[in-house]
C-alpha atoms as a PDB file:
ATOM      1  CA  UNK A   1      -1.087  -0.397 -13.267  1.00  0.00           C
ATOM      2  CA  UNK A   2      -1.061   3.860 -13.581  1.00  0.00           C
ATOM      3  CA  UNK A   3      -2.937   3.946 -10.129  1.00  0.00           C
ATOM      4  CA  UNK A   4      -0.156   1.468  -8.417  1.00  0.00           C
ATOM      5  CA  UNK A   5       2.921   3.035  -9.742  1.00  0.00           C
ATOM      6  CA  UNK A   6       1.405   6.914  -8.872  1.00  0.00           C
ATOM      7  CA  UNK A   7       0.898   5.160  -5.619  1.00  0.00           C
ATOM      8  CA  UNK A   8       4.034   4.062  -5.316  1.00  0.00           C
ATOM      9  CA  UNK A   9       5.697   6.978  -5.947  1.00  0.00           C
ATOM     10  CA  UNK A  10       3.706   9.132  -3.474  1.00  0.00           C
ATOM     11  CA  UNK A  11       4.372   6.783  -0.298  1.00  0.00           C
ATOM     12  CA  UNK A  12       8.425   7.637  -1.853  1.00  0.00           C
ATOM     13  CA  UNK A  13       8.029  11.043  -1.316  1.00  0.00           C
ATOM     14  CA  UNK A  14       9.772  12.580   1.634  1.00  0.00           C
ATOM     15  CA  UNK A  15       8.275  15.684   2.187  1.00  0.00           C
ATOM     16  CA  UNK A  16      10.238  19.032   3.436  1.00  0.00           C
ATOM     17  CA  UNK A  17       7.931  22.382   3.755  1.00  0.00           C
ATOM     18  CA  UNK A  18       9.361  25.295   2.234  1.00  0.00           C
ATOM     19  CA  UNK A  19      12.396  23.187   0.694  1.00  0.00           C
ATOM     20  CA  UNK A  20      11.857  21.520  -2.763  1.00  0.00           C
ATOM     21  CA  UNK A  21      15.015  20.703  -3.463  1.00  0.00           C
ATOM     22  CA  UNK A  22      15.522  19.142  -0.345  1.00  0.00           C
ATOM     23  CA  UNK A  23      12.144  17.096  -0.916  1.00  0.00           C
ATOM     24  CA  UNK A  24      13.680  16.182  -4.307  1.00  0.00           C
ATOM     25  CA  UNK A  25      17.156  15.148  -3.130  1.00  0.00           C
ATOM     26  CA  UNK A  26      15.563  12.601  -0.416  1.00  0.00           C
ATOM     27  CA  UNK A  27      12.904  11.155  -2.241  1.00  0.00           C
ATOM     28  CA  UNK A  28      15.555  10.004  -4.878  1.00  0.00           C
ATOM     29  CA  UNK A  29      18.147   8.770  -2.103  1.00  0.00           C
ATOM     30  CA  UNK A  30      14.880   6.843  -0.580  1.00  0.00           C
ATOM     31  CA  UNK A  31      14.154   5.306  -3.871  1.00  0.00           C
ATOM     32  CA  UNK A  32      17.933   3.944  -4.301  1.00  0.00           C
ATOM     33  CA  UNK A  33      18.339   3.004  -0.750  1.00  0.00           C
ATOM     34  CA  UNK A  34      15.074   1.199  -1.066  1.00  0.00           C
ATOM     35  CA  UNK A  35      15.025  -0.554  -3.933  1.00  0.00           C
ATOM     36  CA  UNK A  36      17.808  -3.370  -3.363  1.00  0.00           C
ATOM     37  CA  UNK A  37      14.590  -4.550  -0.622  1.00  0.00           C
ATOM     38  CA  UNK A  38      12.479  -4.352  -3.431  1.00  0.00           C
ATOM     39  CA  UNK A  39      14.134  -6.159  -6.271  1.00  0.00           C
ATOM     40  CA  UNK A  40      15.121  -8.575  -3.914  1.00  0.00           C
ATOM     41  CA  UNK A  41      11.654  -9.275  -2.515  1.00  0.00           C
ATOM     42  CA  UNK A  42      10.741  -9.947  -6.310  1.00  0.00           C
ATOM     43  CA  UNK A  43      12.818 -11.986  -7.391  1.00  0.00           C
ATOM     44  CA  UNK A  44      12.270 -14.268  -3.918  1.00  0.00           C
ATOM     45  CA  UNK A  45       8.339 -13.771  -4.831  1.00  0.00           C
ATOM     46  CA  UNK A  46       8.609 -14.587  -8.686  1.00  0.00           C
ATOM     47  CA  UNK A  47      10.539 -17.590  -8.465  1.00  0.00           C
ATOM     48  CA  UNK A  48       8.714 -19.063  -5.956  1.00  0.00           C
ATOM     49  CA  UNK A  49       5.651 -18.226  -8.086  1.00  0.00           C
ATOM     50  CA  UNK A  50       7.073 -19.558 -11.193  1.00  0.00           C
ATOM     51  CA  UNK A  51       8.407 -22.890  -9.682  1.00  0.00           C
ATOM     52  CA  UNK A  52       4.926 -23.650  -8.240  1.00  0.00           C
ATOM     53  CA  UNK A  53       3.402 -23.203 -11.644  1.00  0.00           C
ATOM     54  CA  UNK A  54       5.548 -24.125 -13.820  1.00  0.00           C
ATOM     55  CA  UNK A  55       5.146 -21.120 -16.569  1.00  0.00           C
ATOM     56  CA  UNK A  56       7.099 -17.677 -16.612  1.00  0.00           C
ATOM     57  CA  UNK A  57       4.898 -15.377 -15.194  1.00  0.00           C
ATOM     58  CA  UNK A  58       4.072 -11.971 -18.226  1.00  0.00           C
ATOM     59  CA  UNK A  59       6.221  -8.476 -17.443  1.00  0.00           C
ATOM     60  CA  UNK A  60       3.208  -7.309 -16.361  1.00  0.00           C
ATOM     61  CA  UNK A  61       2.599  -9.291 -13.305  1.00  0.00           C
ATOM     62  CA  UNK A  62       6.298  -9.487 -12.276  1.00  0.00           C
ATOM     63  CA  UNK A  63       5.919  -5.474 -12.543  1.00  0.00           C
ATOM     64  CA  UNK A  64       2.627  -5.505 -10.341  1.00  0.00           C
ATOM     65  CA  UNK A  65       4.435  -7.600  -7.655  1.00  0.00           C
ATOM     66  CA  UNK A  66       7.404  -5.247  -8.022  1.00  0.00           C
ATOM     67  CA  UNK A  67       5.210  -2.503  -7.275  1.00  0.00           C
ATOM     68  CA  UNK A  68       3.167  -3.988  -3.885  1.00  0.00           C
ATOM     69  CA  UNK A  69       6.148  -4.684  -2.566  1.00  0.00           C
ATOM     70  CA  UNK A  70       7.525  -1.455  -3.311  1.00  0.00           C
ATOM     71  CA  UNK A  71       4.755   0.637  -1.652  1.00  0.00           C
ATOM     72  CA  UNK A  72       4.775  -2.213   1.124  1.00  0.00           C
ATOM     73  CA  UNK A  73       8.399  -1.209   1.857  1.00  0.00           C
ATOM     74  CA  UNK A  74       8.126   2.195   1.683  1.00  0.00           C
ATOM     75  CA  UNK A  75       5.234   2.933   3.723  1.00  0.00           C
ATOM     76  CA  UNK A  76       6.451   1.050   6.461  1.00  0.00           C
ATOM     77  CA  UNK A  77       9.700   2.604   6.173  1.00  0.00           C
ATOM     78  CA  UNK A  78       8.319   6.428   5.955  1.00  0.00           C
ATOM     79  CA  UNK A  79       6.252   5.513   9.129  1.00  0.00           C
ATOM     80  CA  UNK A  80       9.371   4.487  10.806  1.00  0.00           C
ATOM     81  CA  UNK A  81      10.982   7.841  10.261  1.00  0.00           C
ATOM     82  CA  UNK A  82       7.601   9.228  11.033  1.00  0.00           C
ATOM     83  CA  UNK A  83       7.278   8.357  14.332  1.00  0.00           C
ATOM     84  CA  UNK A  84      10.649  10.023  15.669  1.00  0.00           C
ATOM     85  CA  UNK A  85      13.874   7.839  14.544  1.00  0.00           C
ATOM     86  CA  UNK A  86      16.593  10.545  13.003  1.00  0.00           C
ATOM     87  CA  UNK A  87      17.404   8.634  10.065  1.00  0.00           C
ATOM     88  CA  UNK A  88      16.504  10.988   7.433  1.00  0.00           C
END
């Protein structure tokens, strides 16, 4: 689960040359604007998977699924800033 969440965090990094603070201050608005997607996704995902099988599903798995879609979101929303739109 290390490898996920370091991966998660670097697709969450928006990167500016020259300007940590800057780098700093938009990966953490990213993260918060983000994560409503996220939690959301999960909970549709969980409870779906938890009414087809009838058991909770552990912390841990709930926290893997958490994290795919998390990197899921975020990489396809860095590559739409990526390729030109001025939302950042």
């Amino acid at each position: 689960m290390g490898i996920t969440t370091l991966v998660y965090v670097i697709v969450s990094i928006r990167y500016y040359p020259d300007n940590i603070l800057k780098t700093l201050t938009k990966s953490i608005i990213q993260v918060v604007s983000v994560a409503p997607i996220t939690v959301g996704g999960t909970i549709i995902i969980v409870s779906l998977l938890q009414h087809s099988l009838g058991a909770k599903l552990p912390w841990d798995r709930i926290l893997r699924i958490f994290l795919t879609i998390g990197i899921i979101v975020e990489f396809l929303y860095g590559l739409y800033n990526y390729v030109g739109v001025k939302g950042i």
